[in-house]
PDB file of N, CA and C in Angstrom:
ATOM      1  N   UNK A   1     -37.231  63.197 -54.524  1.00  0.00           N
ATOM      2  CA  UNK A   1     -36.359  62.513 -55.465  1.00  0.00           C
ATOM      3  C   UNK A   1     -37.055  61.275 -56.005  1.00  0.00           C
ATOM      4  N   UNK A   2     -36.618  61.033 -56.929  1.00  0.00           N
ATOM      5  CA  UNK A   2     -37.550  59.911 -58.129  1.00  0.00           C
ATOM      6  C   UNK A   2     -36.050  59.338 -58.488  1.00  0.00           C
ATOM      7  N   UNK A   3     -35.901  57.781 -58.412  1.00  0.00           N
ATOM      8  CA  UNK A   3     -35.100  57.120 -58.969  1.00  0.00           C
ATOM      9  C   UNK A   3     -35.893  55.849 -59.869  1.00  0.00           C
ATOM     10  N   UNK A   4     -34.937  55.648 -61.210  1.00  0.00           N
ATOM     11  CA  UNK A   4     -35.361  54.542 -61.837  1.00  0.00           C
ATOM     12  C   UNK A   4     -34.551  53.605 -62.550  1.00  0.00           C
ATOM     13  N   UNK A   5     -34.511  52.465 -62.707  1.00  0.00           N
ATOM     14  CA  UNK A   5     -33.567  51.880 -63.155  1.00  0.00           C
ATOM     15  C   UNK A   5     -34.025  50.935 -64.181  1.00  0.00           C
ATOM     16  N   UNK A   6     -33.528  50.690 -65.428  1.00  0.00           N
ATOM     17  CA  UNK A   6     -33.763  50.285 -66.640  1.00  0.00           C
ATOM     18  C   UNK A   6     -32.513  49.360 -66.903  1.00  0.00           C
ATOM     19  N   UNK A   7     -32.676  48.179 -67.522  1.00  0.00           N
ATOM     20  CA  UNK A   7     -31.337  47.381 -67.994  1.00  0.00           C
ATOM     21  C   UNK A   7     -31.214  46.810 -69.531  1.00  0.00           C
ATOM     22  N   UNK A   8     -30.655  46.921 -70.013  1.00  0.00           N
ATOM     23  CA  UNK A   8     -29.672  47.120 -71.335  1.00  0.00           C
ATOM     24  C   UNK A   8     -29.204  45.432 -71.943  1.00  0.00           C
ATOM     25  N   UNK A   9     -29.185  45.189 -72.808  1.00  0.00           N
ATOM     26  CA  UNK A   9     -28.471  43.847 -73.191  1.00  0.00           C
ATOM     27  C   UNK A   9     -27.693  44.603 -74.082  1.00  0.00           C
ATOM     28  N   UNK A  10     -26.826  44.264 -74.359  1.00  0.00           N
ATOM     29  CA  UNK A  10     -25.609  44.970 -75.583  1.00  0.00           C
ATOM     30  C   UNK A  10     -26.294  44.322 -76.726  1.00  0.00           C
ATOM     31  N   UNK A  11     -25.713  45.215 -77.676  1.00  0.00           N
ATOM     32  CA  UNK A  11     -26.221  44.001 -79.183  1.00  0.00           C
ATOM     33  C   UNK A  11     -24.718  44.914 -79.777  1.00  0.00           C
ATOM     34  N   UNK A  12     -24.782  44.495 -80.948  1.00  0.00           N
ATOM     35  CA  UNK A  12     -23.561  44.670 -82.125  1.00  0.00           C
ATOM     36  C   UNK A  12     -23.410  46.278 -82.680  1.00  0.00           C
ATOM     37  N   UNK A  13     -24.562  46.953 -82.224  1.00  0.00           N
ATOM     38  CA  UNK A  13     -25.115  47.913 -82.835  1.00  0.00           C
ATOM     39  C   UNK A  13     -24.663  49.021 -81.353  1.00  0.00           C
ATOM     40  N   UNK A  14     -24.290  48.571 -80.352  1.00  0.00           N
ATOM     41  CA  UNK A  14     -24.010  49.522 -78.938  1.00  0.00           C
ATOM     42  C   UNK A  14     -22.319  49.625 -78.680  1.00  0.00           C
ATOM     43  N   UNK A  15     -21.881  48.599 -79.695  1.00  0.00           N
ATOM     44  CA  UNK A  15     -20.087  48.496 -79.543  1.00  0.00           C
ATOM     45  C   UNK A  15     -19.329  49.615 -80.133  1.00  0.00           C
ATOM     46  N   UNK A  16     -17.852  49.744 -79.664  1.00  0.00           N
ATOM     47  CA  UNK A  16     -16.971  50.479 -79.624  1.00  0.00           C
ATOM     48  C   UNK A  16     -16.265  50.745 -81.289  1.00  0.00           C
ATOM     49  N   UNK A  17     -16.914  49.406 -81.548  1.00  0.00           N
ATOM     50  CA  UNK A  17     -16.294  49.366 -83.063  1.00  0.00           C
ATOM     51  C   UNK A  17     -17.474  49.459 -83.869  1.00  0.00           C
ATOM     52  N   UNK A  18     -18.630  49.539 -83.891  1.00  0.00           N
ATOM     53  CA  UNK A  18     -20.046  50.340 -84.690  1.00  0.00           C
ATOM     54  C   UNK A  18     -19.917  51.176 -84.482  1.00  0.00           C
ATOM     55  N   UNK A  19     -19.470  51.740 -83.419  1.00  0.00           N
ATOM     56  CA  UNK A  19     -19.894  53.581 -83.005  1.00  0.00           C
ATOM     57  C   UNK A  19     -18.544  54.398 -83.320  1.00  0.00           C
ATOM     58  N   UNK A  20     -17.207  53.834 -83.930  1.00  0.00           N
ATOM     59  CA  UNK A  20     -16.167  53.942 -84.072  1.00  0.00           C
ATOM     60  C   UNK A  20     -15.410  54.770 -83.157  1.00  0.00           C
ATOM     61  N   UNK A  21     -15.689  54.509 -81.870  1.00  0.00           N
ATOM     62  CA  UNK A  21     -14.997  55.111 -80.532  1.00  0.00           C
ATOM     63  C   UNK A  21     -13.586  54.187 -79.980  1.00  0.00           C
ATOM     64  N   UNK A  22     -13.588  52.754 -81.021  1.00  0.00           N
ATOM     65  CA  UNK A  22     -12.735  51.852 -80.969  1.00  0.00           C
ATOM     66  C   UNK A  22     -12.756  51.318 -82.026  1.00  0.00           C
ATOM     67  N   UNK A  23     -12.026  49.872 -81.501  1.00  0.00           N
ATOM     68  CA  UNK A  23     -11.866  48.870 -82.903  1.00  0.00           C
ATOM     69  C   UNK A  23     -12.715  47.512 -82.196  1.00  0.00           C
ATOM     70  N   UNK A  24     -13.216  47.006 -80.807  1.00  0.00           N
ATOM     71  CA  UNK A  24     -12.983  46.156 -80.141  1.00  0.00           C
ATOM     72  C   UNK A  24     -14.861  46.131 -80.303  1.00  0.00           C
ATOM     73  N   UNK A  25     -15.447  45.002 -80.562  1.00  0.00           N
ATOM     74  CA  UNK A  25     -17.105  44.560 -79.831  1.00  0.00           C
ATOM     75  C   UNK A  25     -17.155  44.402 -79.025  1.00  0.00           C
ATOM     76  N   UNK A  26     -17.062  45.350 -77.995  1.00  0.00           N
ATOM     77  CA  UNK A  26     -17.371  45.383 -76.768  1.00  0.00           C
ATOM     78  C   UNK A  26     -18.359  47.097 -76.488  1.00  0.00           C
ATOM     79  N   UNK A  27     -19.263  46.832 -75.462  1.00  0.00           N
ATOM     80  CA  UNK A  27     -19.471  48.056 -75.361  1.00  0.00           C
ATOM     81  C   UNK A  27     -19.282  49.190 -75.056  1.00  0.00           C
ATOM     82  N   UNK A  28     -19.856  50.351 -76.325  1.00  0.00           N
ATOM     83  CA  UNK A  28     -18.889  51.780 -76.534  1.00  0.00           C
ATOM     84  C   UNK A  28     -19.391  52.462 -75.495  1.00  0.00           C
ATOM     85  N   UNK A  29     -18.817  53.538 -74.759  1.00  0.00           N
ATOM     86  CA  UNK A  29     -18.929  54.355 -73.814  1.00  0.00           C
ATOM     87  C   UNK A  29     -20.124  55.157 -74.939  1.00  0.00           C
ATOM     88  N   UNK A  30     -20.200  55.211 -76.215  1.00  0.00           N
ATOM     89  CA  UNK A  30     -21.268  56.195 -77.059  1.00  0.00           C
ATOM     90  C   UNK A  30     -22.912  55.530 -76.396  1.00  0.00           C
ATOM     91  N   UNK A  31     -23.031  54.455 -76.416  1.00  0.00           N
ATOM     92  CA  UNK A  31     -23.770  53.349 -76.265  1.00  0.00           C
ATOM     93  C   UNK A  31     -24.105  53.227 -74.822  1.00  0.00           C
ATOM     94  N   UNK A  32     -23.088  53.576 -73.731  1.00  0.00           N
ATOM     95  CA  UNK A  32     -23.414  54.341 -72.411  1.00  0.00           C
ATOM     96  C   UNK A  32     -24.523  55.178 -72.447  1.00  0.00           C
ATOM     97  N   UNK A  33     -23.931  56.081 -72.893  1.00  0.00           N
ATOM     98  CA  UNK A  33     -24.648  57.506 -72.692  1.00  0.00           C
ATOM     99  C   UNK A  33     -25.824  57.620 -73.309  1.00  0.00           C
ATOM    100  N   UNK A  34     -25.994  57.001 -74.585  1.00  0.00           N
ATOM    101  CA  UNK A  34     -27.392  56.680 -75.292  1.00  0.00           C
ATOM    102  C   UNK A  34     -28.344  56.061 -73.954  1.00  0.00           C
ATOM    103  N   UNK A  35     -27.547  55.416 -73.439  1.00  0.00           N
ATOM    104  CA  UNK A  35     -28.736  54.287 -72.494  1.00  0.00           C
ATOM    105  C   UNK A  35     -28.623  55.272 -71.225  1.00  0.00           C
ATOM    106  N   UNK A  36     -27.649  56.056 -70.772  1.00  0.00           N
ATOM    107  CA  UNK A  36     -27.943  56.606 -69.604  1.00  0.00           C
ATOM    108  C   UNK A  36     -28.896  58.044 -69.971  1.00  0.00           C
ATOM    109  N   UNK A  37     -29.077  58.259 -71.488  1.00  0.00           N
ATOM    110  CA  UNK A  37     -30.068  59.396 -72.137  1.00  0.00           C
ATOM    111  C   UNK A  37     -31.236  58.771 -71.672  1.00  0.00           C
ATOM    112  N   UNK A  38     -31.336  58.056 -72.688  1.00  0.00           N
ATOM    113  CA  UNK A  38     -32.836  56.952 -72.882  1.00  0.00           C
ATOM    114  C   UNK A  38     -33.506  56.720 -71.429  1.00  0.00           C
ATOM    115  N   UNK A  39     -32.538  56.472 -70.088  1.00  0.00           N
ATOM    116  CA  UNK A  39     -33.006  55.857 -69.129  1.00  0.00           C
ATOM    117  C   UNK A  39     -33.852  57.662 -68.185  1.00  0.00           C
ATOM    118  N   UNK A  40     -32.742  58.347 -68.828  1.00  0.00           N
ATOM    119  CA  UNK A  40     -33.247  59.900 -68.248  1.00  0.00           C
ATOM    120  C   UNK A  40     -34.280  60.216 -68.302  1.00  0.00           C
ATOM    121  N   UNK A  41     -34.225  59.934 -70.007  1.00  0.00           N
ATOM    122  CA  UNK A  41     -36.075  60.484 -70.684  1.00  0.00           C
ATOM    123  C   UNK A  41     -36.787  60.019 -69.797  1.00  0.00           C
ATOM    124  N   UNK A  42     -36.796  58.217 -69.313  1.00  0.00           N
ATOM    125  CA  UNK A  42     -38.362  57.676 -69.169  1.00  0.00           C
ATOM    126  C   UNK A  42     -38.211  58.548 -68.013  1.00  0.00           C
ATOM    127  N   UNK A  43     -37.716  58.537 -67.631  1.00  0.00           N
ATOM    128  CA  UNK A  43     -37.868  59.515 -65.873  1.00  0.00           C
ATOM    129  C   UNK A  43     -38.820  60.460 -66.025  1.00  0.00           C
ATOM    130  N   UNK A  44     -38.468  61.473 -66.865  1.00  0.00           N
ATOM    131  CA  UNK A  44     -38.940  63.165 -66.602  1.00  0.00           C
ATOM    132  C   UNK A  44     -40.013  62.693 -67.568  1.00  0.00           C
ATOM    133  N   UNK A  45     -40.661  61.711 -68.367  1.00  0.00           N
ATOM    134  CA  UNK A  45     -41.257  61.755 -69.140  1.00  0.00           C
ATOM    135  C   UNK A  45     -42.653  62.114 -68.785  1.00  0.00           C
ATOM    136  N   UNK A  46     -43.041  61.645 -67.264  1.00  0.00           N
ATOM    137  CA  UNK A  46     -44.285  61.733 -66.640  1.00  0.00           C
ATOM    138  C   UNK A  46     -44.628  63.354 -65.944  1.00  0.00           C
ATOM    139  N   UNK A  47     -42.939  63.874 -66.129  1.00  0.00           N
ATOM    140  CA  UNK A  47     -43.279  65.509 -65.258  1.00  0.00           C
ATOM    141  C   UNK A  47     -43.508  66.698 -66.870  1.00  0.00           C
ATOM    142  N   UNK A  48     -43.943  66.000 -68.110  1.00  0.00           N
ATOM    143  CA  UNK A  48     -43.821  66.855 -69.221  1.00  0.00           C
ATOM    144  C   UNK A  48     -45.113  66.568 -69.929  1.00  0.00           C
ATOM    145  N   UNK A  49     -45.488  67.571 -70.044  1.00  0.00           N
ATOM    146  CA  UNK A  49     -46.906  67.959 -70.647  1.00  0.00           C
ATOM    147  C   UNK A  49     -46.915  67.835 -72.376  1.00  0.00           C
ATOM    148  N   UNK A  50     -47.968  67.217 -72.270  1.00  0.00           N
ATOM    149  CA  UNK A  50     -48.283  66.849 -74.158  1.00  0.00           C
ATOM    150  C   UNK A  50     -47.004  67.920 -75.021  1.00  0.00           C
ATOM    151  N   UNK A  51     -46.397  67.536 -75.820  1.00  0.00           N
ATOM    152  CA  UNK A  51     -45.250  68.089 -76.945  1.00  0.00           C
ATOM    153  C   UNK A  51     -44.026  68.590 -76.365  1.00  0.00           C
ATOM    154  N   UNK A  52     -44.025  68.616 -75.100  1.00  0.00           N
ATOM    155  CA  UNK A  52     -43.336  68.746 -74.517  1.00  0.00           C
ATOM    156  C   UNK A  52     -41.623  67.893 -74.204  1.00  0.00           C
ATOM    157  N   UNK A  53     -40.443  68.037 -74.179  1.00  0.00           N
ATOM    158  CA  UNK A  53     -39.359  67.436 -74.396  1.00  0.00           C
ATOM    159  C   UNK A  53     -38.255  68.155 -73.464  1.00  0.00           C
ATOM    160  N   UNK A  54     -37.328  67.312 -73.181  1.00  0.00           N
ATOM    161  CA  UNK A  54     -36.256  67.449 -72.389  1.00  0.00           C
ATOM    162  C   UNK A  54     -34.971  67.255 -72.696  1.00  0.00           C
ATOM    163  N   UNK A  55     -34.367  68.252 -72.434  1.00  0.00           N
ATOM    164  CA  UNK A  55     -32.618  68.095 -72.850  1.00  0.00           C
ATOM    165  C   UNK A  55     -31.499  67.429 -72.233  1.00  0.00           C
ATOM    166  N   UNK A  56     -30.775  67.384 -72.268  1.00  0.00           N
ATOM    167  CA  UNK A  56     -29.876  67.178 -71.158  1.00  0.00           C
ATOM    168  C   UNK A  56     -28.353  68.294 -71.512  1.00  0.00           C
ATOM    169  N   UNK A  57     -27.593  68.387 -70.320  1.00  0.00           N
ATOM    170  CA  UNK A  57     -26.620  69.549 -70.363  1.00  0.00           C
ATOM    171  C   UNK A  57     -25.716  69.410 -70.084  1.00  0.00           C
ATOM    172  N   UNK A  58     -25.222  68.010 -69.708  1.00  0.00           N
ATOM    173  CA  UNK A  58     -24.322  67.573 -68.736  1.00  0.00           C
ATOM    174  C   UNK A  58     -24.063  65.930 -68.435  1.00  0.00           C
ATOM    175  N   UNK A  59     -23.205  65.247 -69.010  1.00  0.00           N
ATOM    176  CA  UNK A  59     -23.158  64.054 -68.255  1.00  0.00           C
ATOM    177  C   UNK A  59     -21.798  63.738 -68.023  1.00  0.00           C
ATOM    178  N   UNK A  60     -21.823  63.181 -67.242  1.00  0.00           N
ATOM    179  CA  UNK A  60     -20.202  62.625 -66.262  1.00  0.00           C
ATOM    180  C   UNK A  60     -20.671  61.002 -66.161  1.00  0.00           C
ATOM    181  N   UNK A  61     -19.445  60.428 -66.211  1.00  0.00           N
ATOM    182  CA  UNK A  61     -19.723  59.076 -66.457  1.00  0.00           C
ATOM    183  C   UNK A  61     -18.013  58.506 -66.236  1.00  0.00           C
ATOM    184  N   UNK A  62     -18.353  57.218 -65.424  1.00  0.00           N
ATOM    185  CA  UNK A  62     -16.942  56.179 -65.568  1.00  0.00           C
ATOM    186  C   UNK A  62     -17.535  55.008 -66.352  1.00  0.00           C
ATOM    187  N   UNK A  63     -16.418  54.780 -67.475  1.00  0.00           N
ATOM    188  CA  UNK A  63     -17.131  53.523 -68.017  1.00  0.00           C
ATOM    189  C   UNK A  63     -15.511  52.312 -67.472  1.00  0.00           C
ATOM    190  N   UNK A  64     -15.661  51.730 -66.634  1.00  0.00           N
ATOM    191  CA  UNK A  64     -14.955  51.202 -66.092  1.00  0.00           C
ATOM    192  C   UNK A  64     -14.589  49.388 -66.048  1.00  0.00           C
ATOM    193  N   UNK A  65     -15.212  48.946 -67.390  1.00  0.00           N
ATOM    194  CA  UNK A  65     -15.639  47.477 -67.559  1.00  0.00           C
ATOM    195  C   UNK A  65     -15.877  47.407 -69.308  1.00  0.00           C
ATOM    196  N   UNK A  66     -15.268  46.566 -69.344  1.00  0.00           N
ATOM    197  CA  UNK A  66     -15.317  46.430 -70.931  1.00  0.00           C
ATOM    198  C   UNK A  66     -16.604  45.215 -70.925  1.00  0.00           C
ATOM    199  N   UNK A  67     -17.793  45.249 -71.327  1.00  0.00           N
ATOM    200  CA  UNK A  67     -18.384  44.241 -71.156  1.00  0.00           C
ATOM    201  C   UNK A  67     -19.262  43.542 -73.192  1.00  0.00           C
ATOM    202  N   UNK A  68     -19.143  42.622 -72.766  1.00  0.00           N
ATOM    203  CA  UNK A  68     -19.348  41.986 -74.542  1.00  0.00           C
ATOM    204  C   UNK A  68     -20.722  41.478 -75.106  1.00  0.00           C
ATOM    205  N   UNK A  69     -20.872  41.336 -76.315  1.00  0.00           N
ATOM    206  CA  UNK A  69     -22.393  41.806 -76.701  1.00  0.00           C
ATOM    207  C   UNK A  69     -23.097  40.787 -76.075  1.00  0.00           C
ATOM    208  N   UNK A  70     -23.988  40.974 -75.852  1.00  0.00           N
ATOM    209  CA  UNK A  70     -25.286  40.356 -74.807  1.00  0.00           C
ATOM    210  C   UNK A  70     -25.262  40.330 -73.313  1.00  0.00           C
ATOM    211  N   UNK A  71     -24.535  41.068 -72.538  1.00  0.00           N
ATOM    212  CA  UNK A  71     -24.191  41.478 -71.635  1.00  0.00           C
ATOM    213  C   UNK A  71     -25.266  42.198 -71.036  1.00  0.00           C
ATOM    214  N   UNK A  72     -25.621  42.132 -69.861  1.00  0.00           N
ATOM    215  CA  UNK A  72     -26.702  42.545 -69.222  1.00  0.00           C
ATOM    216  C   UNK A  72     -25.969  44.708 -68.670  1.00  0.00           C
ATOM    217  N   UNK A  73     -26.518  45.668 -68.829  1.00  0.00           N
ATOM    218  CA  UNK A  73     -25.885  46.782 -68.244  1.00  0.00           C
ATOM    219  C   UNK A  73     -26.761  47.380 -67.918  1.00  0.00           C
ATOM    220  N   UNK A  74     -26.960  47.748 -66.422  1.00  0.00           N
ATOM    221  CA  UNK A  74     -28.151  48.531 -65.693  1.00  0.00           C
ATOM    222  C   UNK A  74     -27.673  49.838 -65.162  1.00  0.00           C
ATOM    223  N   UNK A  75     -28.870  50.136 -65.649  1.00  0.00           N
ATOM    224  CA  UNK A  75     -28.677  52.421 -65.595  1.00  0.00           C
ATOM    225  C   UNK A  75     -29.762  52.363 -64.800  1.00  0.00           C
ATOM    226  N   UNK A  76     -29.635  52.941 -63.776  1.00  0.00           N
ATOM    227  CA  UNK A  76     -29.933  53.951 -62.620  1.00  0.00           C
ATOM    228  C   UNK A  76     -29.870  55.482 -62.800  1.00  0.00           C
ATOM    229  N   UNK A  77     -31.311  56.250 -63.194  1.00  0.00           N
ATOM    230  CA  UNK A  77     -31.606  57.606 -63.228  1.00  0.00           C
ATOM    231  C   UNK A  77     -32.187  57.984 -62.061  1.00  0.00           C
ATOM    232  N   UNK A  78     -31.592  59.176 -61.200  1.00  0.00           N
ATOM    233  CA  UNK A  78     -32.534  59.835 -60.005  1.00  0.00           C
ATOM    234  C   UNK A  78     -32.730  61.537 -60.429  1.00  0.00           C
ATOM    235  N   UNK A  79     -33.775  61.833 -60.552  1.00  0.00           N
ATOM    236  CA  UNK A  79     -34.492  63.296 -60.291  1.00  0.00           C
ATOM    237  C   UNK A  79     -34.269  64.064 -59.765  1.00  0.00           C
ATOM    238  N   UNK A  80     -33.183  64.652 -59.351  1.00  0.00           N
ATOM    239  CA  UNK A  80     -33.155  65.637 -57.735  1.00  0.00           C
ATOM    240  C   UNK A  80     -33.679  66.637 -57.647  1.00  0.00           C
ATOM    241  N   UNK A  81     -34.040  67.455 -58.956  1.00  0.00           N
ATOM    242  CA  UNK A  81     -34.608  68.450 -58.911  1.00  0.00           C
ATOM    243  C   UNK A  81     -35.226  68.856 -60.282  1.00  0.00           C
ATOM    244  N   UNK A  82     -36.087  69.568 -59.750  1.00  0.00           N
ATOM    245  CA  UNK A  82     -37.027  69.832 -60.878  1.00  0.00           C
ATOM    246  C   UNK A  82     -37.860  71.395 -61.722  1.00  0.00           C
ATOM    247  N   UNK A  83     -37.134  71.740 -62.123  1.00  0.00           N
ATOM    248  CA  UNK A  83     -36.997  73.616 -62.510  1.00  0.00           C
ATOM    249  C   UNK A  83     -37.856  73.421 -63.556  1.00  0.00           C
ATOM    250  N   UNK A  84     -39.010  74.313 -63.514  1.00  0.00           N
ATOM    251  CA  UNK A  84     -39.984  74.699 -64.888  1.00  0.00           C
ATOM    252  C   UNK A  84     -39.141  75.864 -65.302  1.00  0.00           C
ATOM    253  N   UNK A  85     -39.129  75.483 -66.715  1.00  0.00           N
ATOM    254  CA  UNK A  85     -38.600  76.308 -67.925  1.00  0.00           C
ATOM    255  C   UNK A  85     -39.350  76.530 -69.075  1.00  0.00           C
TER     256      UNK A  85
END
């Protein structure tokens, strides 16, 4: 297993009301998942061979904190397994 963790500042451009998932500047659960994508990639990025790219199929998520722009938010990605396709 490979874990990594990457951290986030909000900007204006990650809120609930840019991403129109709300009305409120605070950050959007869309803006989650971008950063819990982004934090995925760097992971698998080192197990993928030149042109090579990765999907994802699945995410589950609590967004449980309304937090406001410039706000520090840290994503934690772990590897558990690793299937050539």
């Amino acid at each position: 297993m490979k874990t990594i963790t990457k951290v986030y500042t909000v900007t204006d451009d990650m809120t609930a009301a840019k991403y129109a998932s709300g009305t409120l500047p605070v950050f959007g659960t869309p803006g989650l998942v971008a950063c819990m994508e982004d934090t995925a990639k760097t992971l698998v990025e080192e197990f993928l061979n030149e042109g090579e790219s990765s999907v994802g199929t699945k995410v589950s998520t609590s967004h449980v904190k309304a937090s406001k722009v410039g706000a520090e938010i840290t994503v934690e990605a772990t590897l558990v397994k690793q299937e050539g396709r």
